[in-house]
Protein backbone atom coordinates (compact mmCIF):
# COMPACT_ATOMS: atom_id res chain seq x y z
CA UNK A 1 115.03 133.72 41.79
CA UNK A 2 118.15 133.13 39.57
CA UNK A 3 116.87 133.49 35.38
CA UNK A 4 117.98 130.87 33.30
CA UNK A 5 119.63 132.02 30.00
CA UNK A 6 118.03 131.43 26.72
CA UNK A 7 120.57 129.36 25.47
CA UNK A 8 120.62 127.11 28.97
CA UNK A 9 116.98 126.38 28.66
CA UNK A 10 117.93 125.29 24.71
CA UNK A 11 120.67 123.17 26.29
CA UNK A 12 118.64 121.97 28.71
CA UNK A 13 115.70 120.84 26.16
CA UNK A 14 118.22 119.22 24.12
CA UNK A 15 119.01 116.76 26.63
CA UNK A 16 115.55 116.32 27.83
CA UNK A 17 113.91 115.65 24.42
CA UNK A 18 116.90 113.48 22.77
CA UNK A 19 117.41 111.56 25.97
CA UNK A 20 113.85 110.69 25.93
CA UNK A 21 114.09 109.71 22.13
CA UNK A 22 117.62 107.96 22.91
CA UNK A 23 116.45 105.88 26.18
CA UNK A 24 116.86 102.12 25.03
CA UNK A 25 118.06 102.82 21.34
CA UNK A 26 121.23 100.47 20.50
CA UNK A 27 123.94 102.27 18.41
CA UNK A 28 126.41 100.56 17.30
CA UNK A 29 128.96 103.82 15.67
CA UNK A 30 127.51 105.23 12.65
CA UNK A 31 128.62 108.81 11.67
CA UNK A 32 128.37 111.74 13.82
CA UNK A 33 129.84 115.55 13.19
CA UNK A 34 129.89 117.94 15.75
CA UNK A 35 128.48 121.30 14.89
CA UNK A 36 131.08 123.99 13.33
CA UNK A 37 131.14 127.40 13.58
CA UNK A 38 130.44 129.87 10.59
CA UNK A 39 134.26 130.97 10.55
CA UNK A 40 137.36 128.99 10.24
CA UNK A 41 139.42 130.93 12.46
CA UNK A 42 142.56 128.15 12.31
CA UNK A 43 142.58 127.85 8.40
CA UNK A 44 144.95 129.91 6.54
CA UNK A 45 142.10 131.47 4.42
CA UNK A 46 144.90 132.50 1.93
CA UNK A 47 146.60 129.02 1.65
CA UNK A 48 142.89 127.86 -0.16
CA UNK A 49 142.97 126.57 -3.08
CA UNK A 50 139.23 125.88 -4.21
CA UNK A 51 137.93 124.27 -7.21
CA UNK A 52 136.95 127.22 -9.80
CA UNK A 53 133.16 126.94 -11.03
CA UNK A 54 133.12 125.16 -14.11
CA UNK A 55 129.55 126.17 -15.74
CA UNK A 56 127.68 129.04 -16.41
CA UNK A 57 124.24 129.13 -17.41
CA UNK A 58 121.78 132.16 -19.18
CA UNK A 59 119.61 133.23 -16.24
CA UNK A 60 116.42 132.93 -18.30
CA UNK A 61 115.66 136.64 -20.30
CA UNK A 62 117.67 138.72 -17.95
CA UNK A 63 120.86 137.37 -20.54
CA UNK A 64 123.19 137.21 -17.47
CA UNK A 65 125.53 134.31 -17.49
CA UNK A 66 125.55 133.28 -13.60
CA UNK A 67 127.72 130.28 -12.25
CA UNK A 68 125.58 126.65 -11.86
CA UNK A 69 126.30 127.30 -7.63
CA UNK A 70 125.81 130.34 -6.26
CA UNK A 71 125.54 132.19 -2.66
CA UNK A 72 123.13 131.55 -0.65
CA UNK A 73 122.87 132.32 3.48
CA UNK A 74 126.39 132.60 3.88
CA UNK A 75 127.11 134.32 7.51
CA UNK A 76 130.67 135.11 6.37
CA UNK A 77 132.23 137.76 3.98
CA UNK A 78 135.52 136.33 3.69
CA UNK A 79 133.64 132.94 3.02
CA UNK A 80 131.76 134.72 0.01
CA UNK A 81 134.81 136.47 -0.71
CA UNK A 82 136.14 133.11 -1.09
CA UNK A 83 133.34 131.65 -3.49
CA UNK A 84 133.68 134.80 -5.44
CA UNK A 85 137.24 134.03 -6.28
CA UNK A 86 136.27 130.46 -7.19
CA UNK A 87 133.82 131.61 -9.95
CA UNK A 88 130.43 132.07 -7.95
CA UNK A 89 128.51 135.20 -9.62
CA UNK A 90 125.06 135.14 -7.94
CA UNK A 91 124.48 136.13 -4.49
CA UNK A 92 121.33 135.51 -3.01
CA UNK A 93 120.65 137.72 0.46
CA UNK A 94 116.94 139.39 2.06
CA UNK A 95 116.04 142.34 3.73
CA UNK A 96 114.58 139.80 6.49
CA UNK A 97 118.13 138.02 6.69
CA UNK A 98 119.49 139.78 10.34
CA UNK A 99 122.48 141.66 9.00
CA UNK A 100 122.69 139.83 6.01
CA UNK A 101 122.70 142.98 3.47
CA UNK A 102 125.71 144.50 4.66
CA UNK A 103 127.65 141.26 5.19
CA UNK A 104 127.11 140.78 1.50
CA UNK A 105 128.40 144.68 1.01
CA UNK A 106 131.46 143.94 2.58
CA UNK A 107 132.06 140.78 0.81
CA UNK A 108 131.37 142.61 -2.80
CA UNK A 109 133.77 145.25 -1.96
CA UNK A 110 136.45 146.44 -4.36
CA UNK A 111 135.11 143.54 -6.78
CA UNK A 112 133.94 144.47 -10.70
CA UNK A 113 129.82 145.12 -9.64
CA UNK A 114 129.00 144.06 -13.10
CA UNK A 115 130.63 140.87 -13.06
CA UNK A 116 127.92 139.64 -10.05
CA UNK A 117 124.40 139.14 -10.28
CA UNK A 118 122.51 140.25 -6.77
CA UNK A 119 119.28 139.19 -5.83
CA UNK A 120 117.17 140.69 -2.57
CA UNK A 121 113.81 139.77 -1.15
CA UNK A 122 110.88 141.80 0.21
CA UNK A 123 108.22 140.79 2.20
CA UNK A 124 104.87 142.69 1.44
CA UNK A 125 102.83 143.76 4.47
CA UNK A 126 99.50 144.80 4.54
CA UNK A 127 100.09 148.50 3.63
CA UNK A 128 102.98 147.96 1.22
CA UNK A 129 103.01 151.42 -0.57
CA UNK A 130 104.95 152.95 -3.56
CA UNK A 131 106.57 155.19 -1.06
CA UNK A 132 107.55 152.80 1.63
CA UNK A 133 108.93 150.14 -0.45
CA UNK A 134 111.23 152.91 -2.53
CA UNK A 135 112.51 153.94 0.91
CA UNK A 136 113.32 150.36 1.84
CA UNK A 137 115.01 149.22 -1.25
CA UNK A 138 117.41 152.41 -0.60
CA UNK A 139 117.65 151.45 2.43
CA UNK A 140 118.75 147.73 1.40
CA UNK A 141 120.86 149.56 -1.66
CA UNK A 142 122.96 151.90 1.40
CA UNK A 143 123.89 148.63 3.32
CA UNK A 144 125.02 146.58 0.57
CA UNK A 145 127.36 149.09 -0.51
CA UNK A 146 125.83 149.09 -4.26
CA UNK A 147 124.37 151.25 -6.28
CA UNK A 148 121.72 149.04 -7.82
CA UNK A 149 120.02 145.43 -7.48
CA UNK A 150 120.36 143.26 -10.33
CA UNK A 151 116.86 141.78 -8.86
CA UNK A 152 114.30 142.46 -6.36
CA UNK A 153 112.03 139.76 -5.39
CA UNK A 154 109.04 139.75 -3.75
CA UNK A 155 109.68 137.94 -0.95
CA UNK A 156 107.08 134.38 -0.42
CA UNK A 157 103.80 135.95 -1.29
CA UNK A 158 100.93 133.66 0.22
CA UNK A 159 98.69 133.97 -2.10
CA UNK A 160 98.10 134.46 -6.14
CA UNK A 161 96.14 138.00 -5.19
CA UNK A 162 99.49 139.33 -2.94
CA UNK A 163 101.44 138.91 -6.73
CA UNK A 164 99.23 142.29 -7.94
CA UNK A 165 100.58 144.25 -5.01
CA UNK A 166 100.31 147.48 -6.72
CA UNK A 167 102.55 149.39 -4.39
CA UNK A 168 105.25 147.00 -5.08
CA UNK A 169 105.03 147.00 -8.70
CA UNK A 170 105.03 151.09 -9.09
CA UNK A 171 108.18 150.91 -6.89
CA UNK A 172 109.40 147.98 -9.09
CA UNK A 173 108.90 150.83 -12.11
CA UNK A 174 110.18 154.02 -10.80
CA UNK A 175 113.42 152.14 -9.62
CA UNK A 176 113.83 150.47 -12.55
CA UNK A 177 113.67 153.51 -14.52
CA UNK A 178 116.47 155.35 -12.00
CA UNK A 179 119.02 152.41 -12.69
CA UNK A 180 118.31 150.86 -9.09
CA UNK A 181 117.17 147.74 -9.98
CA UNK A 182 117.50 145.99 -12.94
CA UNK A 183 115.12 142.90 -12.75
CA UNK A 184 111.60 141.98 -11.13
CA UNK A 185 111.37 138.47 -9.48
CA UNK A 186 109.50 136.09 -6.16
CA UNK A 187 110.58 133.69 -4.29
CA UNK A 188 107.86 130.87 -2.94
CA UNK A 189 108.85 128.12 -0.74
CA UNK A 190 105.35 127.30 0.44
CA UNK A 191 102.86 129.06 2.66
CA UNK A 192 102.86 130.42 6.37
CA UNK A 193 99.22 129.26 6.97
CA UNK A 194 98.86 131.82 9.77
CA UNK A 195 96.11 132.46 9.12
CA UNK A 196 93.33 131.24 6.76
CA UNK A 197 94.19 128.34 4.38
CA UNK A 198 96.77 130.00 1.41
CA UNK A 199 98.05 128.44 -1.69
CA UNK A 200 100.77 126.32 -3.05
CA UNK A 201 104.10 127.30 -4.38
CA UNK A 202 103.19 125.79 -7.67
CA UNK A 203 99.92 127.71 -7.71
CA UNK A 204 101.92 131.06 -6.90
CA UNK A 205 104.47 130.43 -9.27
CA UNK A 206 102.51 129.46 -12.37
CA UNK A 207 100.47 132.81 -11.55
CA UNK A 208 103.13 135.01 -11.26
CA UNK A 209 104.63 133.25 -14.83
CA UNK A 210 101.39 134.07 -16.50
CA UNK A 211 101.34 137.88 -14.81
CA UNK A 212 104.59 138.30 -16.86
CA UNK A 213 106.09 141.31 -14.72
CA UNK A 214 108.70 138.59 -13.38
CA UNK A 215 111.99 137.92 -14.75
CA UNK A 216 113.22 135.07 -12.12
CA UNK A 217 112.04 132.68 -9.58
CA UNK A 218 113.33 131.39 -6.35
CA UNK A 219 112.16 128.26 -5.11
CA UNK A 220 112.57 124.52 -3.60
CA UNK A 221 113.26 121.58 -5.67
CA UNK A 222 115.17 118.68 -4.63
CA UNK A 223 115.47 114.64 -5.39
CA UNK A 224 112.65 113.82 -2.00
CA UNK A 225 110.23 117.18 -3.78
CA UNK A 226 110.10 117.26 -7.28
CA UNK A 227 106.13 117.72 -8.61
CA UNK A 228 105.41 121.10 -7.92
CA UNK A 229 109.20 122.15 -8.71
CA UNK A 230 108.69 120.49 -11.94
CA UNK A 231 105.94 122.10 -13.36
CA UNK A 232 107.53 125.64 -12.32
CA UNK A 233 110.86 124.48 -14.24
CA UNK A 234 108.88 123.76 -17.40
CA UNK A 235 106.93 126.95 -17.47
CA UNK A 236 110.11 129.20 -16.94
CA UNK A 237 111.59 127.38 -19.51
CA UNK A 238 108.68 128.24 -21.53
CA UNK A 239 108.58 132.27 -20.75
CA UNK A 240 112.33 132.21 -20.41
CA UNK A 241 112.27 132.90 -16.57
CA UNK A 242 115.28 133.00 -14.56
CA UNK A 243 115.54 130.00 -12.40
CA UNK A 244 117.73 130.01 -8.92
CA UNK A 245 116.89 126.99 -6.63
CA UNK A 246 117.10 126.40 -2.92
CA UNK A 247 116.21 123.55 -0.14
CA UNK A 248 118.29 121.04 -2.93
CA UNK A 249 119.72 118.65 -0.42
CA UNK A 250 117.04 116.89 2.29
CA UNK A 251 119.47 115.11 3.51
CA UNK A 252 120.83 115.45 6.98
CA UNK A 253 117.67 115.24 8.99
CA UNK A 254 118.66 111.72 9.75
CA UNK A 255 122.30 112.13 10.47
CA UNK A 256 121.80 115.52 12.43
CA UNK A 257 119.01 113.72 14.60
CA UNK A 258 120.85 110.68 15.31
CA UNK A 259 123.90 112.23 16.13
CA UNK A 260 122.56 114.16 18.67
CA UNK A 261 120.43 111.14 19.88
CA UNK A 262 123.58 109.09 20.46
CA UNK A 263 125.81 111.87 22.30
CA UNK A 264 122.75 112.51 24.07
CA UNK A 265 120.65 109.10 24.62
CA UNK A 266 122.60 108.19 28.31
CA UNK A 267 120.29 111.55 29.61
CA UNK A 268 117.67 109.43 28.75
CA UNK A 269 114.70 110.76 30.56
CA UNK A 270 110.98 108.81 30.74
CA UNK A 271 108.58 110.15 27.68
CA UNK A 272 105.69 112.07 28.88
CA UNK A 273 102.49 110.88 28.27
CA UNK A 274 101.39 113.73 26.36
CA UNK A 275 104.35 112.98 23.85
CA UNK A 276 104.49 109.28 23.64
CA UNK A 277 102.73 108.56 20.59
CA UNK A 278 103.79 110.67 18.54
CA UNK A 279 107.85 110.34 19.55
CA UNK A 280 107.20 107.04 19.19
CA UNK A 281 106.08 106.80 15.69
CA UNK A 282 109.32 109.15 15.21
CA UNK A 283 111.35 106.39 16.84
CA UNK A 284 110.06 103.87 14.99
CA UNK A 285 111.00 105.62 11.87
CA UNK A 286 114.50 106.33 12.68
CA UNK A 287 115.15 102.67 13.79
CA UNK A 288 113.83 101.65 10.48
CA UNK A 289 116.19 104.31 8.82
CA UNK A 290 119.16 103.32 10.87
CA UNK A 291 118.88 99.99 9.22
CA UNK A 292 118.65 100.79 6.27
CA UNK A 293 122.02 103.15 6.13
CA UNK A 294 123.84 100.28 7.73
CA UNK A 295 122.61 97.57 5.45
CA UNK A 296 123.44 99.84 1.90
CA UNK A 297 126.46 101.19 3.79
CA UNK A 298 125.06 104.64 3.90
CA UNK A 299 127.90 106.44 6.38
CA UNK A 300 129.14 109.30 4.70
CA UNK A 301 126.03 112.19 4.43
CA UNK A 302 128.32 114.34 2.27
CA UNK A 303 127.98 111.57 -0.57
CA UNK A 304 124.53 112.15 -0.75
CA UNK A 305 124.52 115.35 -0.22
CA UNK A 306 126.89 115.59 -3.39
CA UNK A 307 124.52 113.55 -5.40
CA UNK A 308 121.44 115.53 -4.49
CA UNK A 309 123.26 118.46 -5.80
CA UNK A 310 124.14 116.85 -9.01
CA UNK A 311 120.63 115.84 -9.29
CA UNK A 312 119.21 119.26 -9.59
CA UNK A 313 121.95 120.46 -11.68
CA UNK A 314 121.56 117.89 -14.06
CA UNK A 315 118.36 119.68 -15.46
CA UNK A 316 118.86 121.75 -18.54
CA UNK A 317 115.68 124.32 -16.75
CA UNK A 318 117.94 124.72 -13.78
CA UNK A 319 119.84 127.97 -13.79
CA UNK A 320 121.81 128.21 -10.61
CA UNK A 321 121.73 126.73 -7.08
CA UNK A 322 121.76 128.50 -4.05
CA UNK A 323 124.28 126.51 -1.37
CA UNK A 324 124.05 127.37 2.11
CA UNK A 325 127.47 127.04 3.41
CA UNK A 326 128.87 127.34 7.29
CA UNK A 327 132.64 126.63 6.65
CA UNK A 328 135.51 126.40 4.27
CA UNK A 329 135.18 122.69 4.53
CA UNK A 330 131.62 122.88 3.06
CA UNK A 331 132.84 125.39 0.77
CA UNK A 332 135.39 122.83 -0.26
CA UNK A 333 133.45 119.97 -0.82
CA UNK A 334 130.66 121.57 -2.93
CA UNK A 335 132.85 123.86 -5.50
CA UNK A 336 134.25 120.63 -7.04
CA UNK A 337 130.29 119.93 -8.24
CA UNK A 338 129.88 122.37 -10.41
CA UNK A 339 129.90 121.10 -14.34
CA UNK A 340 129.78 117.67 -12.76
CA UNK A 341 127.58 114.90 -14.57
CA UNK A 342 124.78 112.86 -12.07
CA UNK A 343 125.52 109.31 -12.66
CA UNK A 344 123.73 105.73 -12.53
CA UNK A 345 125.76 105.93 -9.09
CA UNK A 346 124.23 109.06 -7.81
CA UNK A 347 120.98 107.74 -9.32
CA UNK A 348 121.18 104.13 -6.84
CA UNK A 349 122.19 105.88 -4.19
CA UNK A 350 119.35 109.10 -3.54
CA UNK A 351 116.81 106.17 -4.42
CA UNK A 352 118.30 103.78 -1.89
CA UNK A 353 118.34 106.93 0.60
CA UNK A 354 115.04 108.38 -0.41
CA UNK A 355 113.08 104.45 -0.23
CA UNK A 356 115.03 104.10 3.92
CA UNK A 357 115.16 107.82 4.90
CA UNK A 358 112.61 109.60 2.64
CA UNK A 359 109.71 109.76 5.58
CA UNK A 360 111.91 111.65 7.66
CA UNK A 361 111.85 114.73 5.51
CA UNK A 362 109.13 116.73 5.98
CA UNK A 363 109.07 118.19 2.09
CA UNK A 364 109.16 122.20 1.93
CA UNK A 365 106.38 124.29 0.46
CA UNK A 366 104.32 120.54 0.65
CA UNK A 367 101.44 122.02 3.36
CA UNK A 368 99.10 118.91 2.23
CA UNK A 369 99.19 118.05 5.90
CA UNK A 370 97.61 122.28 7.15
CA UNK A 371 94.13 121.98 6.07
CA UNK A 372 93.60 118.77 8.36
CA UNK A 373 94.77 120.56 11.92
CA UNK A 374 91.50 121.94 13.40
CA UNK A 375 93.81 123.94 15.53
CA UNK A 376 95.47 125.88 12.29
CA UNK A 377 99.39 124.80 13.22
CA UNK A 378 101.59 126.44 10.52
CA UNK A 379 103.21 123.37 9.75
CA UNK A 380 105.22 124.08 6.63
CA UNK A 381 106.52 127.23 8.55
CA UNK A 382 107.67 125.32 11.57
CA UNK A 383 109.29 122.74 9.66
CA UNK A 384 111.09 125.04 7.90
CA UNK A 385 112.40 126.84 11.06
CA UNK A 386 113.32 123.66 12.57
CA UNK A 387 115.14 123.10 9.20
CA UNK A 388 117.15 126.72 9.87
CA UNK A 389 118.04 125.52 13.44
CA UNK A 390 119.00 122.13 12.97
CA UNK A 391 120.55 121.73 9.22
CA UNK A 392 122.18 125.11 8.83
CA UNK A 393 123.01 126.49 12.00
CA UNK A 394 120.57 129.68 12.25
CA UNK A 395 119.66 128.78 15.77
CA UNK A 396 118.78 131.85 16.96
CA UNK A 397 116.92 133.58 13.80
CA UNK A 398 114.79 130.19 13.65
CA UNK A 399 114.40 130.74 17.18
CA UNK A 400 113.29 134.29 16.86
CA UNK A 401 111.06 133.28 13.93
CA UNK A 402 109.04 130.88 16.01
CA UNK A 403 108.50 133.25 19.17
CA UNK A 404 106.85 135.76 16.50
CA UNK A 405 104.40 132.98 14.77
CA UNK A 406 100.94 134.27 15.29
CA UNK A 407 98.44 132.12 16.64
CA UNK A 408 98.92 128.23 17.12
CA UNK A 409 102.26 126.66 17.60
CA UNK A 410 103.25 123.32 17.76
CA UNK A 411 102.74 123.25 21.57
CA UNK A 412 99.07 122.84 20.90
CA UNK A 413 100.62 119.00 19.42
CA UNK A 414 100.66 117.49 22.62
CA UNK A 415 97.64 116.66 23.32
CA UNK A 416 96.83 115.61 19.33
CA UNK A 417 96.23 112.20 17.81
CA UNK A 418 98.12 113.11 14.87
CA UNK A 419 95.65 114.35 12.13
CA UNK A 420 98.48 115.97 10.08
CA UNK A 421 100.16 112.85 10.50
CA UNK A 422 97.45 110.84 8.97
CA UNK A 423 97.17 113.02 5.73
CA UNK A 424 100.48 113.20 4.85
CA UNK A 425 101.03 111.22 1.98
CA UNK A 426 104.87 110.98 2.41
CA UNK A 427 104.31 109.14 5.81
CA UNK A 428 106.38 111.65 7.40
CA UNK A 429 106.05 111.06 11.08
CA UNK A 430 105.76 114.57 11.77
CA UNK A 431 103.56 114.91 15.32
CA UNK A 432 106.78 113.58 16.82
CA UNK A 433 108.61 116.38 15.04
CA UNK A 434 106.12 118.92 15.68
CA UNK A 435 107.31 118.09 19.19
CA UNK A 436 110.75 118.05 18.46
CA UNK A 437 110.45 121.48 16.50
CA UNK A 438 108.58 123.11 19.77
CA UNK A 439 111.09 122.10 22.33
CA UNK A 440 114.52 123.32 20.28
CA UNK A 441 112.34 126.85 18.73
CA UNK A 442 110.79 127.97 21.97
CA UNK A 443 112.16 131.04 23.69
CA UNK A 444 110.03 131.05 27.00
């Protein structure tokens, strides 16, 4: 019997899932971008001219002066390289990023090490010890080519309790005191919910403010998610914490979707039974949405990407944002923010966007939805996986992500009424997305 590929079975679900979606929907143009590739092999990289940052901030007590945007997953050195020249002094990277660590090394290369501020992640497992963790931070220190970390985070603890990890914070002190790592911070963009019922990023956050063994935070705040992001911003303000942001623009999960719906929608297949409802209620939403971009003239996502981005800049707690970049073109457009002012204009326009388009953002680190699912789905976690695979191209580490949930997945959806549905108070229609997430993530 002849093995289909991974990547035909993705194709293949594509088409199967959006046609189904697509069947009977009227289009009428609307904006569309076809999917780039993380290198832009016909540019003349060295005919660039980007924008140069234009403000630098005081990362909270560390003293360190790093640039308003800064490096987040970028796939490309010569990309980084690029933002480096502009101005960009912050690089955010992970141990759990697949070969992210020495693409940064490369990137960093022959550059003034003291004129960049590094951060890394660490997840903590169950038998995190003062020995293990000291051989993977060298580890992490080998591949990115440096000879210390201006700040080692632990990587999205679950709980308040996983903030005490003694292991990690011995580590933290014998490294510190060899000149290997300068700083201590987390990073929190909601829980996993694998297993039994964790807590908030708020709840994590505040904690690991009052532990006071943390010099800067990571975490998601955006113009659609602002509560819990708030009250972290006001206590590192407070303790003078460092204060690097990701997940800033919820913006493309319309565009991406219906892009792919409309090069997609003549495959239109029947909906299963077992899906109906629930794609339907997505449906229903996008129609709705698709409206409203056409009657307030909506057709350019990089507008409101651009004001989202102003919008988190625009507050005094904010010390840098991490941008997720695939291309020069990105690159391009988002350089030219920084030191920009968010205006009455920018204002109109993510309300107008969040009142039409706002339910079909499934807000990070949220989780309200988890304790409702008597079958445990890690909702928060899958979201944020689909948001890897669709928004910024990490198809096959989202992919890869999903295959090693434990426990439920969002295949056990099908057959659901929709109770996550029901107690989200966004009105996210997200048992159709659930769906939606399964059928792009799944390897088998």
């Amino acid at each position: 019997m002849h093995k289909k590929s991974p990547l035909n079975r993705r194709h293949f679900l594509r088409i199967s899932i959006f046609g189904m979606l697509g069947a009977g929907m009227a289009t009428k143009g609307g904006w569309a971008r076809e999917k780039e590739g993380t290198r832009a092999h016909s540019r003349d990289i060295k005919s660039l001219s980007p924008a140069k940052i234009k403000d630098y901030r005081i990362l909270g007590r560390t003293g360190f002066k790093v640039s308003d945007l800064a490096v987040g997953g970028v796939q490309d050195e010569g990309l980084i390289g690029t933002m480096l020249d502009a101005g960009v002094n912050y690089i955010d990277t992970a141990e759990s990023y697949p070969g992210h660590h020495r693409i940064v090394g490369k990137a960093i290369k022959g550059r003034d090490r003291k004129s960049i501020f590094i951060t890394s992640k660490m997840l903590m497992e169950k038998d995190t010890s003062k020995e293990g963790l000291v051989k993977r931070v060298r580890k992490a220190l080998q591949e990115l080519n440096t000879e210390y970390i201006d700040c080692m985070m632990m990587h999205m603890p679950e709980k308040v309790e996983t903030l005490k990890t003694e292991g990690f914070h011995a580590a933290m002190q014998q490294l510190k005191a060899e000149g290997r790592v300068r700083y201590v911070g987390v990073s929190n963009h909601g829980s996993f919910w694998f297993r039994d019922p964790q807590e908030t990023m708020d709840k994590v956050l505040l904690a690991a403010a009052d532990d006071g063994r943390f010099d800067v935070f990571l975490f998601a705040y955006n113009f659609l998610q602002m509560d819990q992001g708030k009250r972290v911003l006001e206590i590192c303000k407070k303790k003078k914490i460092g204060t690097a942001l990701m997940k800033t623009t919820p913006v493309f999960k319309y565009y991406i979707i219906k892009s792919l719906v409309e090069r997609l929608q003549k495959e239109g297949k029947e909906i299963p039974s077992l899906y109906k409802e629930g794609l339907t209620r997505f449906k229903d939403k996008l129609d709705r949405a698709e409206q409203f971009i056409k009657k307030y003239d909506l057709k350019n996502p990089d507008e409101i990407r651009e004001a989202a981005f102003r919008f988190v800049l625009a507050n005094p707690s904010v010390n840098t944002v991490c941008c997720s970049l695939k291309n020069y073109d990105e690159m391009e457009r988002i350089l030219p923010l920084s030191g920009s002012k968010f205006s009455d204009r920018d204002k109109a326009t993510l309300a107008v966007y969040k009142e039409g388009c706002g339910e079909l953002y499934c807000r990070h680190a949220c989780g309200m939805c988890e304790p409702r699912c008597p079958q445990g789905v890690p909702v928060n976690t899958i979201m944020r996986y689909f948001h890897y695979f669709m928004a910024q191209g990490r198809e096959k580490e989202a992919m890869l992500k999903y295959a090693k949930i434990p426990g439920a997945r969002a295949d056990l959806c099908r057959e659901c009424p929709g109770y996550c549905e029901a107690a989200c108070p966004y009105n996210v229609p997200i048992l159709g997305m659930l769906h939606l997430a399964h059928d792009q993530l799944s390897l088998a």
